[in-house]
Protein backbone atom coordinates (compact mmCIF):
# COMPACT_ATOMS: atom_id res chain seq x y z
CA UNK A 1 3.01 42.20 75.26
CA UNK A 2 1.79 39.15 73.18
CA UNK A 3 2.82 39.38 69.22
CA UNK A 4 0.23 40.20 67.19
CA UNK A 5 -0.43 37.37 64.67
CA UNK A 6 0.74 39.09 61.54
CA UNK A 7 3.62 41.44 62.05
CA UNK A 8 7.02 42.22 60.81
CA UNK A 9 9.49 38.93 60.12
CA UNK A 10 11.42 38.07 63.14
CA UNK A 11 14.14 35.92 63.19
CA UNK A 12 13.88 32.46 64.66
CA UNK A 13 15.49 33.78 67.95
CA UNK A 14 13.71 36.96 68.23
CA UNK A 15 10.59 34.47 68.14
CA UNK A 16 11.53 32.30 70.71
CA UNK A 17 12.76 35.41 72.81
CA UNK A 18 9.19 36.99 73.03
CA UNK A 19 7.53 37.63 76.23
CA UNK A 20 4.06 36.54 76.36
CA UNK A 21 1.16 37.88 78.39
CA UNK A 22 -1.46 35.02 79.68
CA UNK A 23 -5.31 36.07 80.30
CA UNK A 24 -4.37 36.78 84.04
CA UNK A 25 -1.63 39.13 83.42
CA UNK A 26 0.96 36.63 84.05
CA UNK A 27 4.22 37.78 81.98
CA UNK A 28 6.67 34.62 80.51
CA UNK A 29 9.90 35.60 79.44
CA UNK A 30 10.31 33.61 76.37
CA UNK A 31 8.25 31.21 74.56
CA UNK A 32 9.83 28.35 75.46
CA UNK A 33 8.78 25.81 77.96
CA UNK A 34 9.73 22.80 79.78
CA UNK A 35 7.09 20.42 79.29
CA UNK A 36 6.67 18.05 82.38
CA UNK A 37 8.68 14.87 82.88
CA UNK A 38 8.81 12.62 86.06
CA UNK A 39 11.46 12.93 88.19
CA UNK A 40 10.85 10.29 90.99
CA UNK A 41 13.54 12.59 93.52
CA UNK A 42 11.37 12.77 96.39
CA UNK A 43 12.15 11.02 99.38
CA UNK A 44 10.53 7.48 99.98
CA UNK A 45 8.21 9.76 102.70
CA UNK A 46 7.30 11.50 99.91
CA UNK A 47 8.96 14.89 100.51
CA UNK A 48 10.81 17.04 98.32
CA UNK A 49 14.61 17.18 98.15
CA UNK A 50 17.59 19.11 97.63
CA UNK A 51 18.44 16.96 94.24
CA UNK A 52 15.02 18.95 93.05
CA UNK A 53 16.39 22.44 93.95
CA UNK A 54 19.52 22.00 91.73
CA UNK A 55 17.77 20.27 89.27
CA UNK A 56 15.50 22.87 89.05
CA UNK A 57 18.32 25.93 89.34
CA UNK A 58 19.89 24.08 86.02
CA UNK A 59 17.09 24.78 84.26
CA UNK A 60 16.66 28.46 85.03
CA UNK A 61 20.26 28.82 84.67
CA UNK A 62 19.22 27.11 80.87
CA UNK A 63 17.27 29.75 80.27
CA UNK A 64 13.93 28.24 80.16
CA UNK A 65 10.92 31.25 79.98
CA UNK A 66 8.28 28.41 81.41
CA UNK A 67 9.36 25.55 83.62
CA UNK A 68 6.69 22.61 84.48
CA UNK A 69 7.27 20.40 87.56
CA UNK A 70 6.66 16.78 87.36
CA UNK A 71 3.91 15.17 88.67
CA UNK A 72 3.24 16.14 92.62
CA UNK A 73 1.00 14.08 94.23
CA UNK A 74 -2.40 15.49 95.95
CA UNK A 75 -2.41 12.21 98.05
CA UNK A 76 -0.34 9.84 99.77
CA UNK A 77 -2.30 6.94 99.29
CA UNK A 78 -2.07 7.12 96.07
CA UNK A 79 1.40 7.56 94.04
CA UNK A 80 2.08 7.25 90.69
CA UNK A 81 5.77 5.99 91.36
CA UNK A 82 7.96 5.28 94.05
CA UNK A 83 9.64 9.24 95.18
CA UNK A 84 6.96 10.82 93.86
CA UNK A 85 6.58 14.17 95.92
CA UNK A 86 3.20 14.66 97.54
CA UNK A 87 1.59 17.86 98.81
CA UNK A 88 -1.30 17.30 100.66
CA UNK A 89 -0.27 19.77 103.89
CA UNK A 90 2.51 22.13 104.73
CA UNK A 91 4.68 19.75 106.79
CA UNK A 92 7.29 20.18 103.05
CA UNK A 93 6.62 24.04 103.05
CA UNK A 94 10.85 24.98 103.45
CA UNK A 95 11.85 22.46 101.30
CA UNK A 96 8.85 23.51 98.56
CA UNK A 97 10.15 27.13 99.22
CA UNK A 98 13.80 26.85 98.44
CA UNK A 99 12.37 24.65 95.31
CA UNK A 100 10.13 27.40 93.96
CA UNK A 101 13.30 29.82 94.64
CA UNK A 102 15.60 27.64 92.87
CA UNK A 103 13.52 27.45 89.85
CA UNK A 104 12.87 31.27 89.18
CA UNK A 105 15.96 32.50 89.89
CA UNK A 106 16.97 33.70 86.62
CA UNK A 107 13.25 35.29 86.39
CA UNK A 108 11.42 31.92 84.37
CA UNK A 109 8.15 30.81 85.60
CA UNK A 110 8.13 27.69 87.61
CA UNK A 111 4.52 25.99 87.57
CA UNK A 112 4.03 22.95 89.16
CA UNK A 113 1.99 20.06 88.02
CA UNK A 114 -0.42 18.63 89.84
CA UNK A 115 -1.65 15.00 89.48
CA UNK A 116 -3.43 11.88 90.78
CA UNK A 117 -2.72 8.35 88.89
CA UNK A 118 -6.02 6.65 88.95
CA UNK A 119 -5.22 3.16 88.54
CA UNK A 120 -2.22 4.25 86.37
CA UNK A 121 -0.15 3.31 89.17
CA UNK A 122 2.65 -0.36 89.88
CA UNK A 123 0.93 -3.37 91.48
CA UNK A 124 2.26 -3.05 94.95
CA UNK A 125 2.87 0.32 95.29
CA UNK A 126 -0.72 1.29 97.07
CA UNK A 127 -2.50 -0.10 98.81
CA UNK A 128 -5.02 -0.22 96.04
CA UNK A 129 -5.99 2.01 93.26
CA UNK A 130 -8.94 3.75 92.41
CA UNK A 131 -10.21 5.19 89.44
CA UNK A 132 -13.72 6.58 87.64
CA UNK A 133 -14.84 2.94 87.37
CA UNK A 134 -13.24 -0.62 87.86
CA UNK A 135 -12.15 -0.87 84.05
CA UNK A 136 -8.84 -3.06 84.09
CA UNK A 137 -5.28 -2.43 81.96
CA UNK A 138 -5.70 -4.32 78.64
CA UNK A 139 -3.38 -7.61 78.22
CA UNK A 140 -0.23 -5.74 77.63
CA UNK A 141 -0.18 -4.02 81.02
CA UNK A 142 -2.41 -5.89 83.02
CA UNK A 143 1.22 -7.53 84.79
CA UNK A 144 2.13 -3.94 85.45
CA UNK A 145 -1.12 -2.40 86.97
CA UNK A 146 -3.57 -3.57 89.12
CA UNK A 147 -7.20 -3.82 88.23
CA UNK A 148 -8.78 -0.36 90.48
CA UNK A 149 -12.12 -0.17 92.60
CA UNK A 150 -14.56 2.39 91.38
CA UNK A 151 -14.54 5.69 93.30
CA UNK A 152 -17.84 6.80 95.56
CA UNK A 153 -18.93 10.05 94.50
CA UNK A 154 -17.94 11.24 98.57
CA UNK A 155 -14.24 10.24 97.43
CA UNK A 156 -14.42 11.83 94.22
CA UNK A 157 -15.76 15.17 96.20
CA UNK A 158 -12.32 14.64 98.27
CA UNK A 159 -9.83 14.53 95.38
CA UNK A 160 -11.74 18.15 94.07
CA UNK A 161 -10.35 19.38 97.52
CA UNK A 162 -7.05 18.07 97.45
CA UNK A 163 -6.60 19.42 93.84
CA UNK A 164 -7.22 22.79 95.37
CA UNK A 165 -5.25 22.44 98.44
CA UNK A 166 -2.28 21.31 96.59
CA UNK A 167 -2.62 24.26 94.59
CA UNK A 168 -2.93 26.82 97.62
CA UNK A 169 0.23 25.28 98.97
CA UNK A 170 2.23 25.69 95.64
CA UNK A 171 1.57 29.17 95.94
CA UNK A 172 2.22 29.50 99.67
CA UNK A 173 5.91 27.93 98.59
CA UNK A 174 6.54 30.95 95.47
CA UNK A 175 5.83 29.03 92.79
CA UNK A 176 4.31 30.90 89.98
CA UNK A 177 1.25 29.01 88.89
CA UNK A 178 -0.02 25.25 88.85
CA UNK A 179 -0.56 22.76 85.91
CA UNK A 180 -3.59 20.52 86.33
CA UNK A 181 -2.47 16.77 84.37
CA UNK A 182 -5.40 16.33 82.70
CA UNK A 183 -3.48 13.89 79.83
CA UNK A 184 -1.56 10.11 79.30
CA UNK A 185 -3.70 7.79 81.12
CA UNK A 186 -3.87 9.50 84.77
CA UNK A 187 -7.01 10.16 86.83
CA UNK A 188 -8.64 13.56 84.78
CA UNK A 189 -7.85 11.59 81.42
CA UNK A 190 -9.38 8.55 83.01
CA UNK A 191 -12.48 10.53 83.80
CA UNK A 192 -12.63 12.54 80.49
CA UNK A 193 -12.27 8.58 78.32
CA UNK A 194 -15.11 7.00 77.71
CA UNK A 195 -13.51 3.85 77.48
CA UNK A 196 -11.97 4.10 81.29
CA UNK A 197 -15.41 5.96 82.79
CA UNK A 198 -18.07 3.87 82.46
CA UNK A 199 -20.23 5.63 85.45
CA UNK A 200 -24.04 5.96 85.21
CA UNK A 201 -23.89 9.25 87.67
CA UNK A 202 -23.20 12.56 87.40
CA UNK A 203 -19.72 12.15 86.89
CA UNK A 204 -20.00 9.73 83.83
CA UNK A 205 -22.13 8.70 80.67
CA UNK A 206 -21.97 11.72 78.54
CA UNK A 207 -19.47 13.90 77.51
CA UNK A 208 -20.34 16.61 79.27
CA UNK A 209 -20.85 14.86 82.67
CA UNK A 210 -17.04 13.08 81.99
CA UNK A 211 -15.96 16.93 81.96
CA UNK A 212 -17.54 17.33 85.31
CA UNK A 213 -14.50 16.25 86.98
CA UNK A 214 -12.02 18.77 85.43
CA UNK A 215 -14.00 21.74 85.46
CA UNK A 216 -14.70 20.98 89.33
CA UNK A 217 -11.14 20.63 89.82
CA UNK A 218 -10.39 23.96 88.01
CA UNK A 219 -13.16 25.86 89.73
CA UNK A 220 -11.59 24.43 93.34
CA UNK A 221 -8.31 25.56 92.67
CA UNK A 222 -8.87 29.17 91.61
CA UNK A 223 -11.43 29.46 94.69
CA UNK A 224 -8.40 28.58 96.62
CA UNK A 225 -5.95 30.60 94.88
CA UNK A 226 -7.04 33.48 93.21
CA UNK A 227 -7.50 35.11 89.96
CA UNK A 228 -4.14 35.95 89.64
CA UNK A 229 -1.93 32.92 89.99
CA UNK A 230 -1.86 30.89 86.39
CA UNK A 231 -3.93 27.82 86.10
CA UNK A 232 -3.07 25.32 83.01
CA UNK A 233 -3.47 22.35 81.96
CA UNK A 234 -2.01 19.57 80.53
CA UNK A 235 -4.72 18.14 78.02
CA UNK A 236 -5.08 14.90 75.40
CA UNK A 237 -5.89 15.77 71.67
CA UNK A 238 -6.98 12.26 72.12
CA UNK A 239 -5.88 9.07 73.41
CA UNK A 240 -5.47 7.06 70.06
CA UNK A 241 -7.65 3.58 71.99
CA UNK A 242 -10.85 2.59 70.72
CA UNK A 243 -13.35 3.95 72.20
CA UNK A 244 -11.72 6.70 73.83
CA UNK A 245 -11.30 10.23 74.15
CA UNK A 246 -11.51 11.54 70.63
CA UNK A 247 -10.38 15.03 69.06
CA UNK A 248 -13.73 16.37 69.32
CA UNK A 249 -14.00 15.50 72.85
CA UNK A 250 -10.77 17.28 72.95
CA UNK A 251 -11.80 20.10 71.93
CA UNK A 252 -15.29 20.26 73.29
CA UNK A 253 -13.42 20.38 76.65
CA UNK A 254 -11.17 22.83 75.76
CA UNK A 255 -14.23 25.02 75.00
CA UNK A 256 -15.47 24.54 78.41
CA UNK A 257 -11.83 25.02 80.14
CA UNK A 258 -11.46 28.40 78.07
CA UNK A 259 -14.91 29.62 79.21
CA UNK A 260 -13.94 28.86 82.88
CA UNK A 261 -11.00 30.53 82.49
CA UNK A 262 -8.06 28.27 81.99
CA UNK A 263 -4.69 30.13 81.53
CA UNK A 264 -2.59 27.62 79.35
CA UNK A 265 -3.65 24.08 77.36
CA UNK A 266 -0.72 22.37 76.70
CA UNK A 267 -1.53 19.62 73.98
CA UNK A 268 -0.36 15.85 74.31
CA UNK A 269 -1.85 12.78 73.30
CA UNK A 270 -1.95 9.20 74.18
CA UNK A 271 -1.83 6.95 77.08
CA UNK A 272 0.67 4.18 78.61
CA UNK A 273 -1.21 2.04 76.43
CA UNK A 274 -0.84 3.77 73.44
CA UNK A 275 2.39 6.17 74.07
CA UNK A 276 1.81 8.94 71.07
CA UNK A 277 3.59 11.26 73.27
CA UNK A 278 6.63 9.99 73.41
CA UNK A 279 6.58 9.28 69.80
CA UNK A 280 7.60 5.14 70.29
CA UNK A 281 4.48 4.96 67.64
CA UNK A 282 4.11 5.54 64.53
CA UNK A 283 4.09 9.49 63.36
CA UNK A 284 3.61 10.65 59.90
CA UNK A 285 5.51 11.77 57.47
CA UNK A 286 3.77 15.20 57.22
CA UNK A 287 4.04 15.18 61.01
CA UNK A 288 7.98 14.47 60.74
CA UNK A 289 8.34 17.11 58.87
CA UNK A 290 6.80 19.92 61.02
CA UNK A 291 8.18 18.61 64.24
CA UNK A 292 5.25 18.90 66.48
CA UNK A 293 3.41 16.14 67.08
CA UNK A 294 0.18 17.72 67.80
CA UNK A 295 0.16 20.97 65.88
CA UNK A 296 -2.35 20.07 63.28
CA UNK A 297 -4.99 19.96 66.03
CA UNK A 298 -3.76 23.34 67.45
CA UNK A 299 -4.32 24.54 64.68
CA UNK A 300 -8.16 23.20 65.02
CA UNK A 301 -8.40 24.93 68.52
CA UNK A 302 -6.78 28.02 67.17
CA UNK A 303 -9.28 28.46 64.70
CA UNK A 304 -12.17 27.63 67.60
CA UNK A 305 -11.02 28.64 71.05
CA UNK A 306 -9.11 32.19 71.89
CA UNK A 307 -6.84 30.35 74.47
CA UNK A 308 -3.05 30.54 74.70
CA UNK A 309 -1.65 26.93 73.44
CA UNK A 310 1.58 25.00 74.28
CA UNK A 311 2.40 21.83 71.37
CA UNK A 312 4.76 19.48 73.19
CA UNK A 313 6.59 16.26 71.20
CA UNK A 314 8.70 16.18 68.29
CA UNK A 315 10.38 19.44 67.96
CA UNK A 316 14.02 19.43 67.03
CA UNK A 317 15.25 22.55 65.36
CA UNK A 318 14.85 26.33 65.87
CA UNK A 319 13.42 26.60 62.74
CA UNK A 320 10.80 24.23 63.19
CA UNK A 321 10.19 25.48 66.46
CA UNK A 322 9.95 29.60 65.40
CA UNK A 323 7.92 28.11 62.03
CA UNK A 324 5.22 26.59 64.41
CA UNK A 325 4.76 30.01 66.49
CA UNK A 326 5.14 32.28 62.98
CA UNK A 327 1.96 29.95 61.82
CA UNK A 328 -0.04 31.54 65.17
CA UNK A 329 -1.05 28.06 66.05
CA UNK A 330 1.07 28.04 69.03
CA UNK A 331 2.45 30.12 72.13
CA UNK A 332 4.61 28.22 73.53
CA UNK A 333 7.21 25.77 72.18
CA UNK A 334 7.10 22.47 74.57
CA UNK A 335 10.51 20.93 75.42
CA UNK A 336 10.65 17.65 77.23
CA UNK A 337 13.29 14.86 76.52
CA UNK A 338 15.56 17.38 74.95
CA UNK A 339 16.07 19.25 78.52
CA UNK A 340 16.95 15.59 80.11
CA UNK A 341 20.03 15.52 78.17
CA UNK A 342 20.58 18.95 77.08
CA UNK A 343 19.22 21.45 80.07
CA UNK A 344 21.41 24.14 78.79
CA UNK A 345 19.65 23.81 75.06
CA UNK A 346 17.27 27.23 75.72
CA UNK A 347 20.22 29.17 75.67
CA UNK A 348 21.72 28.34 72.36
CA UNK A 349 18.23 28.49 70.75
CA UNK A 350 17.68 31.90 72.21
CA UNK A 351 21.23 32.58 69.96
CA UNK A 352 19.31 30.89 66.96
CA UNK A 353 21.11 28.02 67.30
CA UNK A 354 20.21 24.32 67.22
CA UNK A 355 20.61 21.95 70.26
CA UNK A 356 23.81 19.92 70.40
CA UNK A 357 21.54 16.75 70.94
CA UNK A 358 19.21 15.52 68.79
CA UNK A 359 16.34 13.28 70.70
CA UNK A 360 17.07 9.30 69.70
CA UNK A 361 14.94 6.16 70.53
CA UNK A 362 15.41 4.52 73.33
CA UNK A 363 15.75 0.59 72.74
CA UNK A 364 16.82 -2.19 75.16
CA UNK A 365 15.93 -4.68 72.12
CA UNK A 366 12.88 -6.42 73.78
CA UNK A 367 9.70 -5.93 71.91
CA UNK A 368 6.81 -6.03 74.44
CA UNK A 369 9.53 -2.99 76.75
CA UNK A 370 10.23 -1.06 73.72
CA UNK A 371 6.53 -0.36 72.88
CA UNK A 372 6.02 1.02 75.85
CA UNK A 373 5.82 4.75 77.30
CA UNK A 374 7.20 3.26 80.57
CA UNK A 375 10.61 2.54 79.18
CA UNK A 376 11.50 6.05 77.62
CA UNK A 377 9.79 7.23 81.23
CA UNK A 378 12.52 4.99 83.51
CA UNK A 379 15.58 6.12 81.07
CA UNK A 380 14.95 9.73 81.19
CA UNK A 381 14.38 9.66 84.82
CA UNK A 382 18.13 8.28 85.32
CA UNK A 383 18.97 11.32 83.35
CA UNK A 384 17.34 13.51 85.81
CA UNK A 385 18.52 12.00 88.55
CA UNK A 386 22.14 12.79 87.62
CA UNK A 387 21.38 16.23 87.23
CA UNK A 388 20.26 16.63 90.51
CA UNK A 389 23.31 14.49 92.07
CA UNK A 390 24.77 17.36 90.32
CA UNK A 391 26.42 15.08 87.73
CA UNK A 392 26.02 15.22 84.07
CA UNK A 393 23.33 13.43 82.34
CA UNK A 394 24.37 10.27 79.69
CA UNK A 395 22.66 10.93 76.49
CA UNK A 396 24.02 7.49 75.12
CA UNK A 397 23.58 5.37 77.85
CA UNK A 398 22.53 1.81 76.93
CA UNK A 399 18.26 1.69 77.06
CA UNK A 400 18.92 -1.78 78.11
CA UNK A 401 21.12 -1.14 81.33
CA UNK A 402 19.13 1.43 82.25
CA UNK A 403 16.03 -0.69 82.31
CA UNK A 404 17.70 -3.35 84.24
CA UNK A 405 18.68 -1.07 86.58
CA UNK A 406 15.36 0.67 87.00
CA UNK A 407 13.55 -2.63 87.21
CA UNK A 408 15.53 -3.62 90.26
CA UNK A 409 15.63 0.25 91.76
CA UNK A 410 11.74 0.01 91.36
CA UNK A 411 10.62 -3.01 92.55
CA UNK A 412 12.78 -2.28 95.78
CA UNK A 413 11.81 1.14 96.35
CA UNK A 414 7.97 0.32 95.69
CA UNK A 415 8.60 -1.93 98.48
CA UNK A 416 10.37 -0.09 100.78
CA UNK A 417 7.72 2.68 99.72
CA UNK A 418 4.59 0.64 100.71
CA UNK A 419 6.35 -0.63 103.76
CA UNK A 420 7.14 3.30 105.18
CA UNK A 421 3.36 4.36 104.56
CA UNK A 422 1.90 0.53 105.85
């Protein structure tokens, strides 16, 4: 099923249009996936809604061959945002189902991502946050995120669990395989940096013991699920801080992943603190030019891992998109911000054609905001959101109103969130 690397020329769309076969025997339609993005339509009880079903039966009706959830919570305790949806039992089990229905109804795969935020999480929100060690937020979001308390190694034993039994429920509810968010700043990338895990056990120190944590959480979840249902992850190339998770790390850990049998690596990069993914800084002119962010290090696991890859961030024409597969350093092409304003954009590049929207940045004109992942996060949320009201999304709504208004919709939802699970 998969293309062999050097075969006869296709045309962009006949690219895209390829199925693909995954080590498990897992079929994709197309090549082209919806990368995660946060959502925030749960309820303030932390249960999945309706507004997720018909955001999620746009997509398939887009024509998306891979769809990625946002983040779902393995614990309550511990959100990432207020209407995040958690899954730590089967009390959401109907509302999961008609979910997982709504997003493969046109045949797609509908993964969803699974995720704890470490002490990437708003000061109020939990009742505290925990993380691989009590490292704070540097200056610039130190206001935004409270300092964490280290985990015990009993706790950390917990989360392996919940991983897993988030996973087992997934596939209870029909969806067709989980994403473990191993990237930007959240609990697995906390573990993996060595600037945010500073432990002296076995879950810390060197590189291999920071890997500990993922490969635990991998080996849990296919215990619970099975060789069959697809496993991926959502990995860092590196997190661009000093002292952090470096390529080499990366790809050390993708090594180790592979080995254990991971399904799909879908490359990112960067953290809150430094937002590469979203591209708010600085990309290069060579980069530019080839629309993926992060394909020149695909390229460097290509040459060292036999893994399927997904490249996520900067893509913005078929051609660039059916250049990056034809160059066999990719699988899958990763869609994001593009589907927020344009979920019907699969189908027109499965016709070769280009997307009617063209990603812009997002600026409400204050510095310190601007430089931030958090404010492309809140705008593209609002653009979610309508979708699922069944409205249309805004691609030129004003960054500044809509960070006004998510400030305000935050702070009194974090509230009224805290206050429900007091």
């Amino acid at each position: 099923m998969n293309a062999p690397r050097k075969s006869a020329v296709k045309t962009p769309a006949q690219m895209l249009a390829e199925p693909f076969r995954l080590p498990n025997g897992v079929v994709v339609p197309n090549r082209i996936a919806k990368s995660a993005m946060s959502e925030a339509l749960g309820t303030l009880g932390n249960q999945p809604t309706a507004r997720l079903e018909r955001l999620y039966a746009r997509w398939a009706d887009g024509g998306v061959g891979l769809c990625i959830t946002g983040n779902v919570m393995i614990d309550r305790r511990a959100l990432g945002e207020p209407g995040n949806v958690v899954v730590e039992d089967e009390s959401g089990l109907a509302m999961l189902q008609r979910w997982a229905a709504a997003g493969t109804r046109r045949g797609g795969q509908l993964w969803m991502q699974i995720n704890h935020p470490g002490k990437q999480s708003p000061k109020g929100l939990n009742r505290e946050n925990v993380a691989p060690s009590a490292i704070p937020f540097g200056p610039e979001l130190a206001a935004f995120f409270s300092a964490p308390r280290e985990l015990t190694d009993d706790e950390i034993l917990d989360l392996i669990r919940r991983y897993g039994n988030t996973a087992r429920i997934a596939r209870l509810a029909g969806f067709t395989g989980v994403q473990i968010h191993g990237a930007h700043g959240y609990l697995v990338s906390q573990f993996l940096s060595p600037k945010h895990n500073q432990r002296t056990d076995r879950w810390g120190g060197s590189a291999e013991n920071r890997r500990r944590f993922v490969l635990e959480v991998l080996a849990e979840m296919r215990r619970q699920v099975g060789a069959d249902f697809a496993i991926g992850i959502k990995l860092n190339s590196a997190d661009f801080q000093r002292g952090g998770f470096t390529e080499e790390e990366s790809l050390d850990t993708i090594r180790a992943l592979a080995q254990a049998g991971i399904d799909l690596v879908e490359i990112s990069g960067g953290t809150y603190e430094a937002p590469a993914m979203t591209g708010v800084t600085a990309v290069k002119a060579s980069t530019r030019a080839r629309e993926a962010y992060f394909l020149e290090f695909a390229e460097k696991v290509r040459a060292a891992v036999n893994v399927p890859l997904m490249v996520t961030g900067g893509f913005r024409t078929v051609e660039g998109m059916a250049a990056a597969l034809q160059s066999g350093a990719i699988d899958f092409v990763g869609l994001g911000r593009l589907l927020a304003v344009e979920p019907e954009a699969p189908q027109r590049l499965l016709r070769g054609e280009n997307p009617r929207e063209q990603i812009r940045p997002i600026s409400t004109g204050i510095g310190m905001v601007d430089r931030m992942a958090l404010m492309e996060v809140a705008w593209y949320t609002r653009q979610l959101r309508r979708i699922g009201e069944g409205d249309e999304p805004r691609p030129r709504e004003s960054g500044l109103k809509s960070f006004a208004i998510g400030m305000v919709e935050n702070g009194w939802n974090t509230f009224r969130s805290r206050r429900l699970r007091a």
